[in-house]
C-alpha atoms as a PDB file:
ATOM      1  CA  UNK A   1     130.139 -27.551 -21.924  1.00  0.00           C
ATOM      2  CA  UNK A   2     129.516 -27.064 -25.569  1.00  0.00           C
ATOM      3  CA  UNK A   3     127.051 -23.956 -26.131  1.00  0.00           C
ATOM      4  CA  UNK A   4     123.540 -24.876 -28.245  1.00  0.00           C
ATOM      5  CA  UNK A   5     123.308 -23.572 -31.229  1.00  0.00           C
ATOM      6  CA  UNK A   6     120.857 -20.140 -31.334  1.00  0.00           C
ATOM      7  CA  UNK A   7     117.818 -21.606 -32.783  1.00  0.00           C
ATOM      8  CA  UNK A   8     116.214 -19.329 -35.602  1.00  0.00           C
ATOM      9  CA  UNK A   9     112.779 -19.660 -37.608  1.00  0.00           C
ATOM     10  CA  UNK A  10     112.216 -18.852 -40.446  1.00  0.00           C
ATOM     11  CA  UNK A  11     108.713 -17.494 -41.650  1.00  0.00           C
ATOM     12  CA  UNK A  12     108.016 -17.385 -45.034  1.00  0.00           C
ATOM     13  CA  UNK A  13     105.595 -19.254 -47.946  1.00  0.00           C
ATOM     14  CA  UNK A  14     108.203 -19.683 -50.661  1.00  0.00           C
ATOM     15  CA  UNK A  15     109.577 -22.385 -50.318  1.00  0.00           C
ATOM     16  CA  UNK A  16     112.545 -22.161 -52.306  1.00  0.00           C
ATOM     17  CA  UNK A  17     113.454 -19.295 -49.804  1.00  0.00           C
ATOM     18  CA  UNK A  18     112.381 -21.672 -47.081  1.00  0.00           C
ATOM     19  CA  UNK A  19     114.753 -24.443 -48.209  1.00  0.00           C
ATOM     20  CA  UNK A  20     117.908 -21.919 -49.316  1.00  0.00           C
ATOM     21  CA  UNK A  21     117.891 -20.276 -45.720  1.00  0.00           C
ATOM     22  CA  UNK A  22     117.519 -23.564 -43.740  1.00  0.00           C
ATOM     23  CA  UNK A  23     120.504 -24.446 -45.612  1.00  0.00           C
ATOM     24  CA  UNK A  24     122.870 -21.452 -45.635  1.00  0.00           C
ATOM     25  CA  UNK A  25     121.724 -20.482 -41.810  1.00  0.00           C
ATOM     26  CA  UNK A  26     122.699 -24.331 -40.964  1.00  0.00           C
ATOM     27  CA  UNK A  27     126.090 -24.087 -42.654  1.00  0.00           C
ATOM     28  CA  UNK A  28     126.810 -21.364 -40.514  1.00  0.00           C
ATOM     29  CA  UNK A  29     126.054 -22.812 -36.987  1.00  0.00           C
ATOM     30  CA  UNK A  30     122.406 -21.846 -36.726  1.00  0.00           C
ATOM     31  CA  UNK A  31     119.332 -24.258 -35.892  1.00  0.00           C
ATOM     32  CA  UNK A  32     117.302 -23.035 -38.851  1.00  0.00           C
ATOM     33  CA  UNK A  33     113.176 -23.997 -38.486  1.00  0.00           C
ATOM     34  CA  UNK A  34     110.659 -23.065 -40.870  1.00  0.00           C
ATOM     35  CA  UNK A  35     106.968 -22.260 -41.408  1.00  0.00           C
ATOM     36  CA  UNK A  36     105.111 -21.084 -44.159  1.00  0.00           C
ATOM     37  CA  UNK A  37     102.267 -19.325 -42.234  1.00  0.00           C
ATOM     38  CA  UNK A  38     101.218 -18.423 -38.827  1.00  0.00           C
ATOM     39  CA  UNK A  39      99.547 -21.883 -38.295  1.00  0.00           C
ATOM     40  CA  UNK A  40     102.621 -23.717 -38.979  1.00  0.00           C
ATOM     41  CA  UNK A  41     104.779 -20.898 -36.652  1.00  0.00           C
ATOM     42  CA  UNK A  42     102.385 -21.192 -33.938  1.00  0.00           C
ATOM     43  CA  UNK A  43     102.821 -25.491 -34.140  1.00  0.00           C
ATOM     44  CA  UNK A  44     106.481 -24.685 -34.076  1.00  0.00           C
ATOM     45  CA  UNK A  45     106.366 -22.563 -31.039  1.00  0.00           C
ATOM     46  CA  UNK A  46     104.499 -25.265 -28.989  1.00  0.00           C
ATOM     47  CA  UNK A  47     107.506 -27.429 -28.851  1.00  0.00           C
ATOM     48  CA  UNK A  48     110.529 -24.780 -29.865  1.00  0.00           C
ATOM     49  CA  UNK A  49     112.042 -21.226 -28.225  1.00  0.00           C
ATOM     50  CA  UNK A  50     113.850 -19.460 -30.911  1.00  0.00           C
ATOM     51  CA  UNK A  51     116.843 -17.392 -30.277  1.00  0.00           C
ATOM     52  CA  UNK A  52     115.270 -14.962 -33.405  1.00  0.00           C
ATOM     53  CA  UNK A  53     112.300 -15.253 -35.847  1.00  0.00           C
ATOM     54  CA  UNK A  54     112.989 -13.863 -39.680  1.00  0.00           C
ATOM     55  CA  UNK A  55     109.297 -13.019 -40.922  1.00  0.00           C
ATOM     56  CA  UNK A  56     107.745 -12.368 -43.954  1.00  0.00           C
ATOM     57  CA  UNK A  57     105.672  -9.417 -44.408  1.00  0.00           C
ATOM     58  CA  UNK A  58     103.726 -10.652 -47.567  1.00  0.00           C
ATOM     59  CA  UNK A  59     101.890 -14.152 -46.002  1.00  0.00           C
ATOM     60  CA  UNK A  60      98.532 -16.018 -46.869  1.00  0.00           C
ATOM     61  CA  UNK A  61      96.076 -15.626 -44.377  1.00  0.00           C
ATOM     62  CA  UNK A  62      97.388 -13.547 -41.280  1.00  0.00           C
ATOM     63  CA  UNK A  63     100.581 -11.491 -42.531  1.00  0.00           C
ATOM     64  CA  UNK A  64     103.609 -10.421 -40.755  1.00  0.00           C
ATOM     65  CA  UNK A  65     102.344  -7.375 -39.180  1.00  0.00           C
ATOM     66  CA  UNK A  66      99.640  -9.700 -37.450  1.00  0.00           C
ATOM     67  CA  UNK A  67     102.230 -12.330 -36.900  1.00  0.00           C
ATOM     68  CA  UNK A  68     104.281  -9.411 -35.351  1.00  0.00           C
ATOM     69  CA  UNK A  69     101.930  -8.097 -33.317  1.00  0.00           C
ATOM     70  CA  UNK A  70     100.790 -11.349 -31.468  1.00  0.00           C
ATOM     71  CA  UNK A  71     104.517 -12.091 -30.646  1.00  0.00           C
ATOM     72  CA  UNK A  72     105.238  -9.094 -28.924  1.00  0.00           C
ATOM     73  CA  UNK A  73     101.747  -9.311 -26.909  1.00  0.00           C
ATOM     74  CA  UNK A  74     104.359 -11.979 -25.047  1.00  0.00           C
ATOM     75  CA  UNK A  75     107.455 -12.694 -26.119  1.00  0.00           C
ATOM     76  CA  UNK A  76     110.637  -9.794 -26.786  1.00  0.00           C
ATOM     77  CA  UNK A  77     111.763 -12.558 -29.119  1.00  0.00           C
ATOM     78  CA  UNK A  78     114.173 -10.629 -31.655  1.00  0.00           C
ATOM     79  CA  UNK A  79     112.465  -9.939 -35.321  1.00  0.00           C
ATOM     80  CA  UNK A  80     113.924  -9.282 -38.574  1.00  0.00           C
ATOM     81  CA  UNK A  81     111.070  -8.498 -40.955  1.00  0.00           C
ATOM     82  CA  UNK A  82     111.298  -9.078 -44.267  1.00  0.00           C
ATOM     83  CA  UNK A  83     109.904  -7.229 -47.513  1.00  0.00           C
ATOM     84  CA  UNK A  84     109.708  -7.144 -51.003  1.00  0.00           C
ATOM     85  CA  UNK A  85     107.020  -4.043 -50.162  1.00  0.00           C
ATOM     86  CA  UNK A  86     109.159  -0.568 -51.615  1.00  0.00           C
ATOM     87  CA  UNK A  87     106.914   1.298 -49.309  1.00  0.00           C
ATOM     88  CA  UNK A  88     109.035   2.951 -46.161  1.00  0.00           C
ATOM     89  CA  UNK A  89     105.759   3.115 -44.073  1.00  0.00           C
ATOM     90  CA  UNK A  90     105.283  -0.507 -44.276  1.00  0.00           C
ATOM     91  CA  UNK A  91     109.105  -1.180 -42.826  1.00  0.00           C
ATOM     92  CA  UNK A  92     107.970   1.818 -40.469  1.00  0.00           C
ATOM     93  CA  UNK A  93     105.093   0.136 -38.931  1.00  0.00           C
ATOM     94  CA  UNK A  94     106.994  -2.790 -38.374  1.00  0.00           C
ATOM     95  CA  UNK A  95     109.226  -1.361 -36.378  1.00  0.00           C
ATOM     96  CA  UNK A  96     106.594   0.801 -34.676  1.00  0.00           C
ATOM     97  CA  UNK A  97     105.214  -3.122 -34.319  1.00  0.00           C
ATOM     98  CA  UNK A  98     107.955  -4.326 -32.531  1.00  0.00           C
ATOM     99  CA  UNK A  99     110.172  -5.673 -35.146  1.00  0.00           C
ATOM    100  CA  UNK A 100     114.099  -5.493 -34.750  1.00  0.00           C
ATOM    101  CA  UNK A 101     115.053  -4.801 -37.978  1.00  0.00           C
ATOM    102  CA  UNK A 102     114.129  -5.199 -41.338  1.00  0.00           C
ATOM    103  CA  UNK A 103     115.846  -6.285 -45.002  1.00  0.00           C
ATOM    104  CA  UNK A 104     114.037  -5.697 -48.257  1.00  0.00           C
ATOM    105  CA  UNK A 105     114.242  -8.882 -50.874  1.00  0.00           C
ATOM    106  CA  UNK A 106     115.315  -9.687 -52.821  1.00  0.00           C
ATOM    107  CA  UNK A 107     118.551  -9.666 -50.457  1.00  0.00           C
ATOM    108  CA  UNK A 108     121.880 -11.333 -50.166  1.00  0.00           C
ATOM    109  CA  UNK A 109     121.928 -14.228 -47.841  1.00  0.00           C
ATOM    110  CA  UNK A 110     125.318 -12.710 -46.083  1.00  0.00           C
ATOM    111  CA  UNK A 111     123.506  -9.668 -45.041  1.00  0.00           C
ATOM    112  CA  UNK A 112     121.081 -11.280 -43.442  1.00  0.00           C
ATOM    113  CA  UNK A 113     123.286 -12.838 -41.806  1.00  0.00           C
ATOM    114  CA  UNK A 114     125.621 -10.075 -40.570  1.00  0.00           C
ATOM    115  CA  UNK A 115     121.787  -8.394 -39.545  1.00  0.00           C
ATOM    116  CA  UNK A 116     120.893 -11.894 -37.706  1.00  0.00           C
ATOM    117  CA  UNK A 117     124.496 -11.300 -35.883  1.00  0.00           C
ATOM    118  CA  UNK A 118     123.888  -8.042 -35.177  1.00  0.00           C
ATOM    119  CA  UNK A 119     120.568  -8.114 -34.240  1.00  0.00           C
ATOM    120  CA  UNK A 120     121.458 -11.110 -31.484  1.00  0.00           C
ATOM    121  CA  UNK A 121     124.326  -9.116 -29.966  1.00  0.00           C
ATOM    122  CA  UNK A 122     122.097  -6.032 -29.198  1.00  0.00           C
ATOM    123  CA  UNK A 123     119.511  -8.597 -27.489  1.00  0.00           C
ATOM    124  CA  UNK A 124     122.260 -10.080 -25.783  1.00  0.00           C
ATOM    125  CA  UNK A 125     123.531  -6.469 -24.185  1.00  0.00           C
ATOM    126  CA  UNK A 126     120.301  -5.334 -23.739  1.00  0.00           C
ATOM    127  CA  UNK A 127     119.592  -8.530 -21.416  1.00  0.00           C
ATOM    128  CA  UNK A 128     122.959  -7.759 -19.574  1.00  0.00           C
ATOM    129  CA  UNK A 129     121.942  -4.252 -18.903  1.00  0.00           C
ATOM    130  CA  UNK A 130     118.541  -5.196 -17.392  1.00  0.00           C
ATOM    131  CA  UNK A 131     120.611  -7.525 -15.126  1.00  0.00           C
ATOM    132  CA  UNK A 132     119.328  -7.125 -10.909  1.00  0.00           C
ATOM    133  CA  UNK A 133     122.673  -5.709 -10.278  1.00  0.00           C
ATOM    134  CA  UNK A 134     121.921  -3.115 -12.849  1.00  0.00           C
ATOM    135  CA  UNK A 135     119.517   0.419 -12.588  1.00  0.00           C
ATOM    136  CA  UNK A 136     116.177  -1.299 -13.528  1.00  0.00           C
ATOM    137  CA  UNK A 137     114.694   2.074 -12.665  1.00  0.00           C
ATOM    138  CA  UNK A 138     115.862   5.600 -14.297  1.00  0.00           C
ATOM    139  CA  UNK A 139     113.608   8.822 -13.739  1.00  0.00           C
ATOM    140  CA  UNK A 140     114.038  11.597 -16.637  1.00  0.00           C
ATOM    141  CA  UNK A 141     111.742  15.049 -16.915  1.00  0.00           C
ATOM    142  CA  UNK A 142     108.721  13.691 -15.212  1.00  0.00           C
ATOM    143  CA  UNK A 143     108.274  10.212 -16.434  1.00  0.00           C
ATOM    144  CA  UNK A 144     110.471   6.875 -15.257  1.00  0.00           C
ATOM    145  CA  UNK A 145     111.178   3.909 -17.709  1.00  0.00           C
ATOM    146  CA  UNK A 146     111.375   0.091 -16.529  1.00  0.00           C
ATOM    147  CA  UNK A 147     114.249  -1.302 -18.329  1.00  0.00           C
ATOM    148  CA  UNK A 148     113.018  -4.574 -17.433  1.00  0.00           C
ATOM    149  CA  UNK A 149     109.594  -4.478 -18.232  1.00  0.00           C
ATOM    150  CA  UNK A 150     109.819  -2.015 -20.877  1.00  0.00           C
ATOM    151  CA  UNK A 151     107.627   0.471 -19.501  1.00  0.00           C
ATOM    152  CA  UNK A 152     106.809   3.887 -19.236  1.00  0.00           C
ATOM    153  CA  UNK A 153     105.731   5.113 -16.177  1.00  0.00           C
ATOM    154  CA  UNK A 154     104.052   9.034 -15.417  1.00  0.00           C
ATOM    155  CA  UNK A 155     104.134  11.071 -12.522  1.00  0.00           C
ATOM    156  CA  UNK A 156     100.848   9.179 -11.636  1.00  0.00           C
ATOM    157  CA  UNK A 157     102.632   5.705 -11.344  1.00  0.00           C
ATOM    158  CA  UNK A 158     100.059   4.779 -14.871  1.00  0.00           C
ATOM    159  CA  UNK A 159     102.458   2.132 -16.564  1.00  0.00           C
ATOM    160  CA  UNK A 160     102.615   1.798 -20.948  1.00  0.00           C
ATOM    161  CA  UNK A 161     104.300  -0.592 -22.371  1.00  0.00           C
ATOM    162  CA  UNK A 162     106.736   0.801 -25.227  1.00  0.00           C
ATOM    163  CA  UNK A 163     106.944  -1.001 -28.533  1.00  0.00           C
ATOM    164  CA  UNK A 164     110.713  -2.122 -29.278  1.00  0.00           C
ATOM    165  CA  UNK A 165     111.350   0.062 -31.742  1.00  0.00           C
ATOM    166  CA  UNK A 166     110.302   3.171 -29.341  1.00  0.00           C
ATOM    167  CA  UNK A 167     112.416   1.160 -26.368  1.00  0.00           C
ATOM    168  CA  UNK A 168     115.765   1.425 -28.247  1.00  0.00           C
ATOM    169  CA  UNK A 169     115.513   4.688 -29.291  1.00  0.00           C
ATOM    170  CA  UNK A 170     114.016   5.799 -25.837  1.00  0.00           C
ATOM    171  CA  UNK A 171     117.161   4.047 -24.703  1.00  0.00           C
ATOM    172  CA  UNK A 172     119.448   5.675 -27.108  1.00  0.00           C
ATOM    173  CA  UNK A 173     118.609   9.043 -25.656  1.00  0.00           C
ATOM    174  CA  UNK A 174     118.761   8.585 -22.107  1.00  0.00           C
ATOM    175  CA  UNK A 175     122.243   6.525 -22.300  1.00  0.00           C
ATOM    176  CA  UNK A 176     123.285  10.198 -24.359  1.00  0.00           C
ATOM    177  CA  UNK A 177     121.228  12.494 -22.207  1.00  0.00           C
ATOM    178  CA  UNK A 178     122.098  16.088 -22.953  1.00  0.00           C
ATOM    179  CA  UNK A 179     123.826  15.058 -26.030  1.00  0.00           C
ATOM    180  CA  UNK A 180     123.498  16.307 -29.716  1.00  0.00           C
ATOM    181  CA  UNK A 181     122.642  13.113 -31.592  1.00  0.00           C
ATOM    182  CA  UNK A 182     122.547  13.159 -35.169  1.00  0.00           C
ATOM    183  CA  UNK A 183     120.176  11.252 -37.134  1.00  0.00           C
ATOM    184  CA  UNK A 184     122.907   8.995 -38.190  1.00  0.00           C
ATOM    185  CA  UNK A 185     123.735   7.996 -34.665  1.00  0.00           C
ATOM    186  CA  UNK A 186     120.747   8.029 -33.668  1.00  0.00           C
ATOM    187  CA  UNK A 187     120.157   5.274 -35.947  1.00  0.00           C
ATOM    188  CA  UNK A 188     123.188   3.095 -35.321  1.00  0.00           C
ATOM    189  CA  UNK A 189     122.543   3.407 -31.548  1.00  0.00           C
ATOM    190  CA  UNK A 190     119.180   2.286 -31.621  1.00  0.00           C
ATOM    191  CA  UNK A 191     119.463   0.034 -34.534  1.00  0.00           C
ATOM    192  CA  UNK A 192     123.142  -1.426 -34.444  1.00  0.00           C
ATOM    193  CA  UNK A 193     123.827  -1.079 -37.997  1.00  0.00           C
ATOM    194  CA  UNK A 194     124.349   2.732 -39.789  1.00  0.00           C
ATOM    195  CA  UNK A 195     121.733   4.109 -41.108  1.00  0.00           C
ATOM    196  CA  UNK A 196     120.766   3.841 -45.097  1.00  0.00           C
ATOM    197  CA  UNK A 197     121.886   6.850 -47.458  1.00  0.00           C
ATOM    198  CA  UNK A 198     118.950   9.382 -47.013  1.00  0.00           C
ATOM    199  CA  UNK A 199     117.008   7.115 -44.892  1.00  0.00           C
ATOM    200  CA  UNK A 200     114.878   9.722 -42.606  1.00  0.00           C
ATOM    201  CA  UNK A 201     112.866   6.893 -40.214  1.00  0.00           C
ATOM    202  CA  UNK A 202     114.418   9.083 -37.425  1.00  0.00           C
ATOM    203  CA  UNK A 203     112.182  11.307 -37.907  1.00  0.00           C
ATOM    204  CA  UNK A 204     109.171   9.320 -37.702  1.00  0.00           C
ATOM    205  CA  UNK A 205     110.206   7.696 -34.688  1.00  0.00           C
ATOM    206  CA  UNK A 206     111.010  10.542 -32.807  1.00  0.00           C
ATOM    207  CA  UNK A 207     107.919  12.018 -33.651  1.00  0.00           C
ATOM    208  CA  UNK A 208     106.574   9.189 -32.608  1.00  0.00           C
ATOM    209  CA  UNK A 209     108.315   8.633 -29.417  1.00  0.00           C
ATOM    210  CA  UNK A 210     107.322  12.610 -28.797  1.00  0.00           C
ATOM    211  CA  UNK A 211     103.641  11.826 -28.908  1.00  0.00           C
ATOM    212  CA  UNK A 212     103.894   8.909 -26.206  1.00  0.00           C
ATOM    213  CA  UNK A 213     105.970  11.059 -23.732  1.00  0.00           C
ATOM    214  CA  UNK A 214     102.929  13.555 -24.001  1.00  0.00           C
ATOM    215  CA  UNK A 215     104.730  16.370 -26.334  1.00  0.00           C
ATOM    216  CA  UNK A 216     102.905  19.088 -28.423  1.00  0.00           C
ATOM    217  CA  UNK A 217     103.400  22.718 -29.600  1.00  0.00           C
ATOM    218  CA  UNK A 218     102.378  24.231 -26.039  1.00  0.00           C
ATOM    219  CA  UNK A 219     105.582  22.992 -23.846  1.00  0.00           C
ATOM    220  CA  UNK A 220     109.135  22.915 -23.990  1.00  0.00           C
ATOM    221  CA  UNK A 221     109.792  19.043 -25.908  1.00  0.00           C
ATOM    222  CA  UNK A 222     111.555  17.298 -23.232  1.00  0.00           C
ATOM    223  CA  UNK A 223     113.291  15.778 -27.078  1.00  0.00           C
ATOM    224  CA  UNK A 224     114.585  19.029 -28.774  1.00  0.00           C
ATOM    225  CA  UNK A 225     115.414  19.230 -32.623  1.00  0.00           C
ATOM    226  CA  UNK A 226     118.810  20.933 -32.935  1.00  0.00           C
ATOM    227  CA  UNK A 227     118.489  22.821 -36.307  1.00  0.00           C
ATOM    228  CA  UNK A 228     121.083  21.282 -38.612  1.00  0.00           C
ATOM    229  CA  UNK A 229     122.501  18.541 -35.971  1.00  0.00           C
ATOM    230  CA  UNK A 230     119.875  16.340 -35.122  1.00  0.00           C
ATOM    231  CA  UNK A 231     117.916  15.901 -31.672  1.00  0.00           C
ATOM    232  CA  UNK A 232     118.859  16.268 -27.985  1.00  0.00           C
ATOM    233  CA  UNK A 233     117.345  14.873 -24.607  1.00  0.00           C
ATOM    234  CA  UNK A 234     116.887  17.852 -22.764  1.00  0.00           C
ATOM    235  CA  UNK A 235     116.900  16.372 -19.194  1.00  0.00           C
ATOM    236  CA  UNK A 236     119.302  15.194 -16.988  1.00  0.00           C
ATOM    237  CA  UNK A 237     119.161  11.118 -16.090  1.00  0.00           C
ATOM    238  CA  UNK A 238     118.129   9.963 -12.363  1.00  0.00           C
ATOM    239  CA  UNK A 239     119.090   6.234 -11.158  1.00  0.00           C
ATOM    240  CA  UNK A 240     116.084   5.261  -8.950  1.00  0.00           C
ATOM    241  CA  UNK A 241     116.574   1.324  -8.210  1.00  0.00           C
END
């Protein structure tokens, strides 16, 4: 049986860019759909289930970090954001959003598509791993994470969802537990691609990621900075179920 082709939309009120992905995306075995806002992606969603949605940051009406946010509220749907925005804190927060990756335009069509390939193969092996005959269930320093549900979970059994971004790299660390990660890998394993020339998002996110495991200046971080090296999970890894 001949596999569908992964359907993608495509998010974005240019229409020139519209049109030239549509095209390019369907000469290379995609179903490309497209909407110019979040009306016409939320008529598309009514009768379609994309594979991956490529959204525009810059939008009339409700942008792409709205857009973002309202997938993720119910849907793990992959997301490659794009901006023309130089501003790292935008690409930051969406990320921190949920968003899968991101590509700054202008941008050459064949990266995107490498990112789109990349992107789908990381969903793909994430799905396997959160397969029933796989640990849904994995206990670290106090706290347990669903790998299906993407949750955290305390000592208290209270459940938080984790936003993607803060999934991968929670993931990242506790596939590596004990390990020395530098940024760099750090990066590529929670991102699938290497990281940009003096890109320091790491940072942000383990900061981030610090803050919703409960971390400040009074205990011993469960994620340690390594002076000079990078960061290390300092806890060993439990299978529960």
């Amino acid at each position: 049986m001949t596999t569908p082709p992964a359907t993608l939309i495509v998010v974005d009120d240019d229409p020139e860019i519209r049109e030239l992905l549509a095209d390019y995306l369907g000469r290379h075995g995609y179903r490309a759909l497209v909407a110019e806002d979040a009306a016409a992606l939320s008529a598309l969603l009514d009768h379609a289930t994309p594979d991956l949605v490529i959204l525009d940051l810059m939008l009339p009406g409700d942008d792409g970090f709205a857009i973002c946010r309202r997938l993720r509220r119910h849907s793990e749907v992959p997301i490659i954001m794009l901006t023309a925005s130089a501003d790292e804190t935008d690409r930051i927060l969406g990320l921190e959003l949920g968003a899968d990756d991101y590509l700054g335009k202008p941008f050459n069509p064949r990266e995107l598509l490498a990112r789109i390939k990349a992107v789908l193969r990381r969903f793909h092996s994430q799905a396997a791993v959160a397969s029933p005959d796989q640990a849904r269930l994995v206990a670290f320093g106090g706290w347990q994470l669903d790998r299906v549900t993407r949750e955290l979970i305390d000592a208290e059994g209270t459940r938080s969802a984790l936003s993607g971004a803060d999934f991968k790299l929670l993931q990242a660390f506790l596939d590596h537990a004990e390990e020395v990660l530098s940024r760099d890998r750090l990066f590529e394993l929670s991102r699938g691609r290497p990281s940009p020339p003096l890109d320091r998002s790491i940072d942000v996110h383990v900061c981030r990621l610090r803050q919703r495991l409960g971390e400040d200046s009074q205990q011993a971080p469960l994620i340690r900075t390594v002076r000079g090296a990078g960061y290390v999970l300092a806890s060993r890894v439990d299978v529960i179920a």
